[in-house]
N, C-alpha and C. Protein backbone atom coordinates (compact mmCIF):
# COMPACT_ATOMS: atom_id res chain seq x y z
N UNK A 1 0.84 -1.16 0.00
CA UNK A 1 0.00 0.00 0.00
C UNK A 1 0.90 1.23 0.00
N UNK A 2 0.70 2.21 -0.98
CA UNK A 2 1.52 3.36 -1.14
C UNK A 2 0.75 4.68 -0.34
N UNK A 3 1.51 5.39 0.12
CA UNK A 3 1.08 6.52 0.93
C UNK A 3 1.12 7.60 -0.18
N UNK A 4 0.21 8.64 -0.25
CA UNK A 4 0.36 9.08 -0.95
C UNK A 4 0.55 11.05 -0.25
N UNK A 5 1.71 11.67 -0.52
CA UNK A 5 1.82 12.82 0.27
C UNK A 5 1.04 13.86 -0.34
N UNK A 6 0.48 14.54 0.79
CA UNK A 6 -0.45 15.62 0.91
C UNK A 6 0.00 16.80 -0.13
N UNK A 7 -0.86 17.37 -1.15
CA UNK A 7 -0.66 18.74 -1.78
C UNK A 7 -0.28 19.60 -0.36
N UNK A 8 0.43 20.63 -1.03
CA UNK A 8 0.63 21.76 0.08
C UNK A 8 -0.45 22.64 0.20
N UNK A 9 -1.16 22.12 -0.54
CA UNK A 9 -2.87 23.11 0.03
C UNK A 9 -3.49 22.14 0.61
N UNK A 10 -2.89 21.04 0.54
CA UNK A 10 -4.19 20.18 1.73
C UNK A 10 -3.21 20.38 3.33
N UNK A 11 -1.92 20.32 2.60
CA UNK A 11 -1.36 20.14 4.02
C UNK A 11 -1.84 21.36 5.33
N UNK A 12 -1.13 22.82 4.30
CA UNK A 12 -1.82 24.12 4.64
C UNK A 12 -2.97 23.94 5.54
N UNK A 13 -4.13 23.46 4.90
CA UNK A 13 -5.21 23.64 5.20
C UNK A 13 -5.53 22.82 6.98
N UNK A 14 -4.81 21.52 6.74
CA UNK A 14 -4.66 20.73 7.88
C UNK A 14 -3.77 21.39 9.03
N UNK A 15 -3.18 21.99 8.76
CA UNK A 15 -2.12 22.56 9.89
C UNK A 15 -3.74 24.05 10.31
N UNK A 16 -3.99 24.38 9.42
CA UNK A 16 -4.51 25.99 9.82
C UNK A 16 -5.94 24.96 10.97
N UNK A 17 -6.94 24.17 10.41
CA UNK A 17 -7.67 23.59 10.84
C UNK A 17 -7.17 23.00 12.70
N UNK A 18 -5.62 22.39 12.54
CA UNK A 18 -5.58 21.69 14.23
C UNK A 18 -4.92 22.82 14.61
N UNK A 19 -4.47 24.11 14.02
CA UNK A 19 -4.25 25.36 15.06
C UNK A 19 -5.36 25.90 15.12
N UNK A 20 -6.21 25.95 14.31
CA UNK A 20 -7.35 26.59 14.93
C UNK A 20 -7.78 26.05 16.15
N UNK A 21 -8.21 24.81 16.24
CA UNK A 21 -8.52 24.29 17.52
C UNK A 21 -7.97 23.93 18.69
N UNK A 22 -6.48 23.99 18.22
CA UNK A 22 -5.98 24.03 19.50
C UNK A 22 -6.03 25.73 20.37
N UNK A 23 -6.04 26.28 19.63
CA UNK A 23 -6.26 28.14 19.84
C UNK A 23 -7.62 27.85 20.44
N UNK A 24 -8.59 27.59 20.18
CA UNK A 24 -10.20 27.22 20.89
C UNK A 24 -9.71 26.96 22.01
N UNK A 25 -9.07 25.43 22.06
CA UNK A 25 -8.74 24.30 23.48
C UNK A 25 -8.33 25.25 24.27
N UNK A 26 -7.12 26.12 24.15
CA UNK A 26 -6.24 27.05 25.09
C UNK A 26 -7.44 28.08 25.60
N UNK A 27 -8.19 28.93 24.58
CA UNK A 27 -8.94 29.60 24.77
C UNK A 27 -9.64 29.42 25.95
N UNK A 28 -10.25 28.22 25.37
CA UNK A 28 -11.68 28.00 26.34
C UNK A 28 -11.32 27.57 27.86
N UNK A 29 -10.49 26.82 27.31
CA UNK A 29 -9.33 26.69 29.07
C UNK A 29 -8.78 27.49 29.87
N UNK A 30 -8.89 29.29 29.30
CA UNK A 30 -8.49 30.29 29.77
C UNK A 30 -9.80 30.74 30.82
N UNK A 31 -10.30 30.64 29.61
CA UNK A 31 -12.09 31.03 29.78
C UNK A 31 -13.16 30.77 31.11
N UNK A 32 -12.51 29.29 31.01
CA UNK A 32 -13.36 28.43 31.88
C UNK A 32 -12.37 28.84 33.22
N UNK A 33 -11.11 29.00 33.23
CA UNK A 33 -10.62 29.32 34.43
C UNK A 33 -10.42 30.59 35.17
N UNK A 34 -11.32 31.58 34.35
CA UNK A 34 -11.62 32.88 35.21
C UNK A 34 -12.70 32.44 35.67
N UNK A 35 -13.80 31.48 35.44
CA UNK A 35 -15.19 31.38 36.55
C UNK A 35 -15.88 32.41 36.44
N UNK A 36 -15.62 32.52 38.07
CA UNK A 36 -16.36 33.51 37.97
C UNK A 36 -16.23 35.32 38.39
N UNK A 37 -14.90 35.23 37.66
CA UNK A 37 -13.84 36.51 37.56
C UNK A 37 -13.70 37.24 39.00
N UNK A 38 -13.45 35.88 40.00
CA UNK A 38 -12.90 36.32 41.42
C UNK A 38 -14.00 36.93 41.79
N UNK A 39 -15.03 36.89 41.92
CA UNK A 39 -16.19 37.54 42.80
C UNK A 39 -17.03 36.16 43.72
N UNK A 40 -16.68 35.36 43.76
CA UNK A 40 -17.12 34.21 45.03
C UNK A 40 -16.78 34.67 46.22
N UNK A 41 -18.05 34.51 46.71
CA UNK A 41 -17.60 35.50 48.23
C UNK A 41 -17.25 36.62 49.18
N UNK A 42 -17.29 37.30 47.30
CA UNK A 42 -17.26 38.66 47.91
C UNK A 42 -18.71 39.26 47.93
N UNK A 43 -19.22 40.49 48.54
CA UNK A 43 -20.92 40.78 48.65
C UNK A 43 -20.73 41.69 47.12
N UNK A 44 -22.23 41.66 47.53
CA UNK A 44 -22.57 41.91 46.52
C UNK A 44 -22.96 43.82 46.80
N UNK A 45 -22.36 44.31 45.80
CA UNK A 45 -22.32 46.21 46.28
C UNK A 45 -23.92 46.46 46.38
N UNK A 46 -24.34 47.13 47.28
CA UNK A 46 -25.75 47.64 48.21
C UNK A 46 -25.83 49.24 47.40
N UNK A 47 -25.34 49.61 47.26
CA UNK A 47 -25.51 51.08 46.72
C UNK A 47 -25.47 51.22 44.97
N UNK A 48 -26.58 52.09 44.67
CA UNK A 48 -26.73 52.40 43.25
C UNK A 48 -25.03 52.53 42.37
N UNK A 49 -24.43 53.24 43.12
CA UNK A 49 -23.18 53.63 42.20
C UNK A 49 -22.62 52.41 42.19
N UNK A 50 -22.30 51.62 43.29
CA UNK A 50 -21.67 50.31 43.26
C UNK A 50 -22.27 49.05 42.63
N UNK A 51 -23.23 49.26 42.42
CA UNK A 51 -24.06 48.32 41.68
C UNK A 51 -23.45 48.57 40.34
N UNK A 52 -23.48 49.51 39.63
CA UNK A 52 -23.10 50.20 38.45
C UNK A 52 -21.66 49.99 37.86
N UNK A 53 -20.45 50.72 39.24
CA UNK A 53 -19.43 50.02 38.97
C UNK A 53 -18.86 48.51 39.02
N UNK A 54 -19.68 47.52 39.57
CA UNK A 54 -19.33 46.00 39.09
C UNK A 54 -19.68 45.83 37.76
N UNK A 55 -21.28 46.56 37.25
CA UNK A 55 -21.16 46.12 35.88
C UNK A 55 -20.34 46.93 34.89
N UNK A 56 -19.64 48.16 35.22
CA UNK A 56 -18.48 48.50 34.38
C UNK A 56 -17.76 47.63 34.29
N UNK A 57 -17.58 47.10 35.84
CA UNK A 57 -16.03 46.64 35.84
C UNK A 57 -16.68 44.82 34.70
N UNK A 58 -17.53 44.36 34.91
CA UNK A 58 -17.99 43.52 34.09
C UNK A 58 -17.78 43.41 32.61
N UNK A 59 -18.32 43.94 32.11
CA UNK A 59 -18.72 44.66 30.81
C UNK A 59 -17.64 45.01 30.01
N UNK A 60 -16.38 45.37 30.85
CA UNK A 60 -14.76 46.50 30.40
C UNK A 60 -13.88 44.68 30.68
N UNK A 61 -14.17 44.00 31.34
CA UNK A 61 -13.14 42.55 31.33
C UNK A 61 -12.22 43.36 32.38
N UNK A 62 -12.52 43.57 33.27
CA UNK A 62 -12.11 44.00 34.46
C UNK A 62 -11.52 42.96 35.23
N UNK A 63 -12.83 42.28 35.61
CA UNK A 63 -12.40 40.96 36.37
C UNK A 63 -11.74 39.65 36.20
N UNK A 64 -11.46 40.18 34.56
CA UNK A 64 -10.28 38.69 33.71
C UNK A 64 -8.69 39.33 34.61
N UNK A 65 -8.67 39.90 34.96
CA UNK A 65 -7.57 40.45 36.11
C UNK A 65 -7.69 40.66 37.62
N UNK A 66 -8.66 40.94 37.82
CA UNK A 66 -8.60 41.83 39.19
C UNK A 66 -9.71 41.11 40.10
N UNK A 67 -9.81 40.21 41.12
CA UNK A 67 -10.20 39.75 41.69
C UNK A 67 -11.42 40.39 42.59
N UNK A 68 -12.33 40.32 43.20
CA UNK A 68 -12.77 41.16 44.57
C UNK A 68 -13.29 40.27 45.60
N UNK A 69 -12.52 39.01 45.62
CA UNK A 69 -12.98 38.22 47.06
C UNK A 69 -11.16 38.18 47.52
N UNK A 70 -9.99 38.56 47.02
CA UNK A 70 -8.55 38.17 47.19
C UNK A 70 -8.40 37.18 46.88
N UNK A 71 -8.35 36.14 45.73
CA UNK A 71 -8.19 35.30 44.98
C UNK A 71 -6.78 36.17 44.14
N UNK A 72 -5.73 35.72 44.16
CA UNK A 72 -4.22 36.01 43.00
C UNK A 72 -4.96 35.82 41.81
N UNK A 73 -4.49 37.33 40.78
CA UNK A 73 -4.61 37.13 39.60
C UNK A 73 -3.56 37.84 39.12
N UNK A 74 -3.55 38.17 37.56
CA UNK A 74 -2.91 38.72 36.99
C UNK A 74 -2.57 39.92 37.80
N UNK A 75 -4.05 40.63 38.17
CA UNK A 75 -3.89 42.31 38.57
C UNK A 75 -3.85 42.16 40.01
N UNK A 76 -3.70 43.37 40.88
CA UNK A 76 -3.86 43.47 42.16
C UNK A 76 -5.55 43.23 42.64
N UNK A 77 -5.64 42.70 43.30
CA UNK A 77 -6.79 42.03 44.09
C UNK A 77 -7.79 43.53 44.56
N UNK A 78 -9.03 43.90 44.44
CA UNK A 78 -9.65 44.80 44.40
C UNK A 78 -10.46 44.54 46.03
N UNK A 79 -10.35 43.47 46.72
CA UNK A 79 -10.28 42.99 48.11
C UNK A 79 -9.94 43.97 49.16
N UNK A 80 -10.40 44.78 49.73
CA UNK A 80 -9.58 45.69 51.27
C UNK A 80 -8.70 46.49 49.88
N UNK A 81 -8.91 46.84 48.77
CA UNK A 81 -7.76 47.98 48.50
C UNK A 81 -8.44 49.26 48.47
N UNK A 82 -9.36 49.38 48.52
CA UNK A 82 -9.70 51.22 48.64
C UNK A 82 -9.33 51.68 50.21
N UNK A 83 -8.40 52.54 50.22
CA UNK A 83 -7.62 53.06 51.77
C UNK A 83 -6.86 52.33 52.30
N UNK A 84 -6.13 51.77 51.21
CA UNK A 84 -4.98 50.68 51.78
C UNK A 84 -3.97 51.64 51.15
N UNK A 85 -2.49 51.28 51.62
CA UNK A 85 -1.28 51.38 51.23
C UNK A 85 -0.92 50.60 50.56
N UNK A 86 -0.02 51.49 49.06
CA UNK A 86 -0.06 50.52 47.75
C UNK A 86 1.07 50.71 47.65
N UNK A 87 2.24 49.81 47.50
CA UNK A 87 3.78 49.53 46.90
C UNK A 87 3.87 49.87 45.25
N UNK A 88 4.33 50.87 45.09
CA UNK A 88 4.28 50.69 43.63
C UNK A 88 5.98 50.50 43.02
N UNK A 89 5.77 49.89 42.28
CA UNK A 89 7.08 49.32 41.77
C UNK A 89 8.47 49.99 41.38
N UNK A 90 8.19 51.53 41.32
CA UNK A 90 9.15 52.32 41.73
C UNK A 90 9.71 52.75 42.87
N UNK A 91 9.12 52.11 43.90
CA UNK A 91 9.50 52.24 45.50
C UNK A 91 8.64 53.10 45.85
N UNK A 92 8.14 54.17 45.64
CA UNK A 92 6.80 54.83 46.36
C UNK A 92 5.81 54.34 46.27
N UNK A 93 5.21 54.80 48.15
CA UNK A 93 4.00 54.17 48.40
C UNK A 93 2.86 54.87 48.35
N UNK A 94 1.45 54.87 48.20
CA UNK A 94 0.78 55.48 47.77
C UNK A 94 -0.78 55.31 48.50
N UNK A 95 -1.51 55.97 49.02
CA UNK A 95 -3.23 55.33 49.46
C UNK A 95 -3.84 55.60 48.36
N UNK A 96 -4.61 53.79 48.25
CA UNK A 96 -5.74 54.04 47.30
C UNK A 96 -7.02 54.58 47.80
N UNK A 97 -6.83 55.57 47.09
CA UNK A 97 -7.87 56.61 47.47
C UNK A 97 -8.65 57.40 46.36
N UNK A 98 -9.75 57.68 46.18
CA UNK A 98 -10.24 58.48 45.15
C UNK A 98 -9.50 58.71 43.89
N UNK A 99 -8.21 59.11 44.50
CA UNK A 99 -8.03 60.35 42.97
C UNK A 99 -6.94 59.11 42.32
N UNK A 100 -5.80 58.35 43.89
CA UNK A 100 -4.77 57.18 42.72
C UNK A 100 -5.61 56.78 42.04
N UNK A 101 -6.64 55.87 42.74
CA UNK A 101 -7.84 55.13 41.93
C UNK A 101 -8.08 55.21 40.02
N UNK A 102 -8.08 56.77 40.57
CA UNK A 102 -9.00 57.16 38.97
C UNK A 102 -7.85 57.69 38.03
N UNK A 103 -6.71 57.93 38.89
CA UNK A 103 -5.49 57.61 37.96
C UNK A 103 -4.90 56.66 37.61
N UNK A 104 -5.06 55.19 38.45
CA UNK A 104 -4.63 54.37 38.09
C UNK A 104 -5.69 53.39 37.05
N UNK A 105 -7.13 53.46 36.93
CA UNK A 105 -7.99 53.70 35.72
C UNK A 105 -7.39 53.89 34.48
N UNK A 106 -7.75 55.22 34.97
CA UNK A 106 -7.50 56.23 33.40
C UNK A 106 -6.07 55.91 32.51
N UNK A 107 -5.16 56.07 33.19
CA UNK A 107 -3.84 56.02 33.16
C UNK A 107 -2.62 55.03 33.74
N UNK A 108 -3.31 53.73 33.28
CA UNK A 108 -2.79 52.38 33.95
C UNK A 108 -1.34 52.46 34.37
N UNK A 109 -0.54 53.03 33.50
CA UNK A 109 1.05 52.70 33.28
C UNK A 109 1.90 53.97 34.22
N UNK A 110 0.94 55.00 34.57
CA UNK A 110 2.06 55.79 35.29
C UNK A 110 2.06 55.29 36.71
N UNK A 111 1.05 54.58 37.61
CA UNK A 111 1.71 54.02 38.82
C UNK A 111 1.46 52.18 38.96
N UNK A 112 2.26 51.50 38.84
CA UNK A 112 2.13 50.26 38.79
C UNK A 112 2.44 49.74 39.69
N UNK A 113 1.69 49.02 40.49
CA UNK A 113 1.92 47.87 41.82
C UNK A 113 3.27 47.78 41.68
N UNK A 114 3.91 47.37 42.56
CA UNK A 114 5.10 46.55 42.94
C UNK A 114 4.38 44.37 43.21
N UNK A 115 5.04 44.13 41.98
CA UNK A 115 4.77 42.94 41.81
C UNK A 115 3.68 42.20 40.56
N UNK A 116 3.60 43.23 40.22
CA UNK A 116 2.41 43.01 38.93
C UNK A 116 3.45 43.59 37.41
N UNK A 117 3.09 43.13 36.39
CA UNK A 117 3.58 43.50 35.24
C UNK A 117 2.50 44.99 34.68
N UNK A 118 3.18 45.30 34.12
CA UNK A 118 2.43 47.05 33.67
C UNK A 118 1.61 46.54 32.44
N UNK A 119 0.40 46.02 32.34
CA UNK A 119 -0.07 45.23 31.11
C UNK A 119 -1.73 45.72 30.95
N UNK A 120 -2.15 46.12 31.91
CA UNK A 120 -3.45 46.59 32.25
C UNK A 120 -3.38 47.74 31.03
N UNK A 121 -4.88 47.56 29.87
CA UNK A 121 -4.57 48.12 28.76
C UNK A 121 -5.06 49.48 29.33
N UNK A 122 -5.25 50.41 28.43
CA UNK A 122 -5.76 51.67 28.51
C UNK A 122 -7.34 51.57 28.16
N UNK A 123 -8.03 52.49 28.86
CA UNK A 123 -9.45 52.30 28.54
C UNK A 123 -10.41 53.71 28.14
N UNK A 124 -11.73 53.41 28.00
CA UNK A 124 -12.33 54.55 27.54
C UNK A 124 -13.27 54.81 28.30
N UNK A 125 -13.21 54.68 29.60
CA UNK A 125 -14.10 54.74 30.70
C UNK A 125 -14.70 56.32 30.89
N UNK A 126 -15.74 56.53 31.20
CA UNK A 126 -16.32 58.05 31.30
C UNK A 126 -15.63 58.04 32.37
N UNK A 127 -15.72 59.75 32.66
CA UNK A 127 -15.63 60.24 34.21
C UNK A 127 -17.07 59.41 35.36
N UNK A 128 -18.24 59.34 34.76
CA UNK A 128 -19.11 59.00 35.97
C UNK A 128 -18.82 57.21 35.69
N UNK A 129 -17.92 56.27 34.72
CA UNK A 129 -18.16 55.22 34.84
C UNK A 129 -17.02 54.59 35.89
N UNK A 130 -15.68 55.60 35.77
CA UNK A 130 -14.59 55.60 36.99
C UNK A 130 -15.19 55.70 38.27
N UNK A 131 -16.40 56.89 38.62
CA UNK A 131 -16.72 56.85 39.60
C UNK A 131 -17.41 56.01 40.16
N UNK A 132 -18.06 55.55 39.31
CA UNK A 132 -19.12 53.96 39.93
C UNK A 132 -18.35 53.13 39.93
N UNK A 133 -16.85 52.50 39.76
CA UNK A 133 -15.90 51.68 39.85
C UNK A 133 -15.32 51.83 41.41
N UNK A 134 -15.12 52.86 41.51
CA UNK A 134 -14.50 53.54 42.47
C UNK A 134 -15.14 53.20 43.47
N UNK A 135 -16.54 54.13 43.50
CA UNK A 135 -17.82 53.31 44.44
C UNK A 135 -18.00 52.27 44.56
N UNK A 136 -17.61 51.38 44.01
CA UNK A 136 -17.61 49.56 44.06
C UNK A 136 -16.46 48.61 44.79
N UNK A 137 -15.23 49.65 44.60
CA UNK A 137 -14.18 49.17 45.21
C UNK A 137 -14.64 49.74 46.90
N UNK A 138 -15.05 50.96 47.27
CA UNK A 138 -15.39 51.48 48.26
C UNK A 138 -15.59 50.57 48.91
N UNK A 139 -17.13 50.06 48.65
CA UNK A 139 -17.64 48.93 49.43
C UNK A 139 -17.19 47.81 49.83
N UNK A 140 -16.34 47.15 48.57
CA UNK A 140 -15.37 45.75 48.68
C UNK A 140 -14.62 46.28 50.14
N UNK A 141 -14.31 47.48 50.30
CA UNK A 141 -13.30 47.82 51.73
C UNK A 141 -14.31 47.85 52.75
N UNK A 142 -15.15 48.30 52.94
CA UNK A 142 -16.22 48.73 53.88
C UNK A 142 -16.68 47.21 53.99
N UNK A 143 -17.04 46.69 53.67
CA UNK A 143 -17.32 44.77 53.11
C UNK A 143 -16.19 44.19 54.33
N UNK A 144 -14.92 44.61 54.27
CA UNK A 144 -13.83 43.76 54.72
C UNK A 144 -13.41 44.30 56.20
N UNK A 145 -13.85 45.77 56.09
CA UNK A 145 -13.52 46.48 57.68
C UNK A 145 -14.43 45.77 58.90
């Protein structure tokens, strides 16, 4: 029995077909292992603005990084950090507070944790959709005090 070798458009086609699916496999394996994007256990925000900022933070893929029960992720854990002291990777320390907050939002890359990679993209968040974020982290602290 003779084997007979593949045209380079069938081969092509076979290679593009099992990378495609292995790109799915990885995918969905990414997918399936954010859950339920670190919010098990944490409450659920009681106030209009905070209600609002989980579904920013929803909606923007917020929580494919940033945890709010303290579960390790990519990003710093959104857990007890509003009025905490923040290490940022240039050696100054900083309280998350209102205004780092909405600078570290707006403007991911000028203060970066100490211990996190600077990867958090840039976004197009309104001024009132920062603030309902903000308001959401509030509570996660008020939640933990």
């Amino acid at each position: 029995m003779t084997r007979r070798t593949p045209s380079p458009r069938l081969a092509r086609r076979h290679r593009l077909v099992v990378g495609g699916l292995s790109l799915l496999a990885v995918a969905g394996g990414a997918l399936s292992a954010c859950g339920d994007g670190g919010t098990a256990g944490a409450p659920d925000p009681t106030t209009a603005a905070g209600k609002r900022g989980l579904e920013v933070a929803k909606s923007n893929g917020c929580q494919a990084c940033h945890t709010a029960n303290g579960d390790k992720s990519t990003g710093p854990t959104w857990k007890g950090l509003y009025g905490s002291k923040v290490e940022l990777a240039d050696g100054k320390a900083v309280t998350a507070d209102d205004a780092y907050l909405s600078k570290a939002i707006t403007d991911p890359k000028a203060q970066v944790v100490e211990g996190f990679a600077s990867i958090m993209p840039a976004n197009s968040l309104s001024g009132s959709e920062v603030a309902d974020v903000i308001a959401y982290l509030k509570e996660l602290a008020k939640a933990d005090g």
